[in-house]
Protein backbone atom coordinates (compact mmCIF):
# COMPACT_ATOMS: atom_id res chain seq x y z
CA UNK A 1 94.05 78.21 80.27
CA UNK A 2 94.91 74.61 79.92
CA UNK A 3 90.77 73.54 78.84
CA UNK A 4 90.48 70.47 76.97
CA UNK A 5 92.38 67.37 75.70
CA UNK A 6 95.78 67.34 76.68
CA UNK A 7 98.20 65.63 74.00
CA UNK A 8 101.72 64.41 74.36
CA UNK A 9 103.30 67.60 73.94
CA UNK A 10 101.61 69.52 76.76
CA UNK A 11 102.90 66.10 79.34
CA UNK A 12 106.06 66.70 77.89
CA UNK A 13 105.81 70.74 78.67
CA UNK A 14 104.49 69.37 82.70
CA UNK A 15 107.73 67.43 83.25
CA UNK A 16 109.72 70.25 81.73
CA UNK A 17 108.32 72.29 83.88
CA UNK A 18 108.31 70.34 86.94
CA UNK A 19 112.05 69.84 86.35
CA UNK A 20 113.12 73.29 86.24
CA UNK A 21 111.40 73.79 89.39
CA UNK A 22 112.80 71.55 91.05
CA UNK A 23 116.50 73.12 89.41
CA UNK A 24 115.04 76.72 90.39
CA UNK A 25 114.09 75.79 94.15
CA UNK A 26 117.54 73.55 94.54
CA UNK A 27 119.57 76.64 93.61
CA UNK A 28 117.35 78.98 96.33
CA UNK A 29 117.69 76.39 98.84
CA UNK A 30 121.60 76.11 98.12
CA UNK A 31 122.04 79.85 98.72
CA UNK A 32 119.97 80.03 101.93
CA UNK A 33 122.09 76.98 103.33
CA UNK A 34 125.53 77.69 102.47
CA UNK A 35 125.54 81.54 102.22
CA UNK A 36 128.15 82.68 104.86
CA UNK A 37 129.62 86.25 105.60
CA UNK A 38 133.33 85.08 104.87
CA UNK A 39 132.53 83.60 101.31
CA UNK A 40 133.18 86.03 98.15
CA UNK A 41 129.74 86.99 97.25
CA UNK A 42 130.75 88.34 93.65
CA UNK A 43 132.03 85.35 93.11
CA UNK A 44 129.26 83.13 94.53
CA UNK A 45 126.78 84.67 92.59
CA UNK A 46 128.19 84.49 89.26
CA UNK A 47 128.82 80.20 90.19
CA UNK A 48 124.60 80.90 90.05
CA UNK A 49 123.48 82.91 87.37
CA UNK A 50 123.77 80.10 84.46
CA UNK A 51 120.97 78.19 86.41
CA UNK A 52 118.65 80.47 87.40
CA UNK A 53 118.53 82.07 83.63
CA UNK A 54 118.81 78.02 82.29
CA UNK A 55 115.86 77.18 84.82
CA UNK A 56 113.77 80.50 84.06
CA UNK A 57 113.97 79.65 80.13
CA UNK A 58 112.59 76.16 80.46
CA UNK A 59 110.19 77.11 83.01
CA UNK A 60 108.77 79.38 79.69
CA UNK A 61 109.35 76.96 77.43
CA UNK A 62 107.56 74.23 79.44
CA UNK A 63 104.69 76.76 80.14
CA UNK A 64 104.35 77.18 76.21
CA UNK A 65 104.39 73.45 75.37
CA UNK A 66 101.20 73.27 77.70
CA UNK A 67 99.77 75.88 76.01
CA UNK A 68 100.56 74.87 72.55
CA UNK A 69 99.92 70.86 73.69
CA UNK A 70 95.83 71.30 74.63
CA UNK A 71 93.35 70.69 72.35
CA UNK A 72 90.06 72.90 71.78
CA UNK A 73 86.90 70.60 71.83
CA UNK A 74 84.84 70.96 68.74
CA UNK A 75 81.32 72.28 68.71
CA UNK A 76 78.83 70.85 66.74
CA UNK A 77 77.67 73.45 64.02
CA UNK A 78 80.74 75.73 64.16
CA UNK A 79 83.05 73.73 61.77
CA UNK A 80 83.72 75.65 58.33
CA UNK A 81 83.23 73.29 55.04
């Protein structure tokens, strides 16, 4: 999927990526620590819901800056005049 040269704009789409992650797995790991029976789950969940959506969309939009950011390598013969 991500075959040959990589330009600036598919590094910039890794770290994107690699960022929202990183949000994604901070808010999972938040939940799992502090989740207690007395807390107001309705509440608690709605506190959530802006970052996993915000970390979802950039995890797209970093996936379709790698796409977009790789270069096809040019066969010999194949190019149109």
């Amino acid at each position: 999927m991500f075959e040959g040269e990589k330009t600036i704009v598919f590094w910039l789409g890794l770290i994107i990526l690699g960022l929202a992650s990183v949000a994604l797995f901070s808010v999972l790991w938040f939940t799992i620590l502090t989740a207690q029976p007395y807390v107001n789950t309705d509440y608690y969940w709605r506190l959530l819901v802006p970052p996993v959506v915000a970390g979802i969309v950039f995890i797209l939009i970093g996936l379709y800056m790698m796409k977009s950011g790789t270069r096809k390598k040019e066969e010999k013969g194949t190019q149109l005049l």
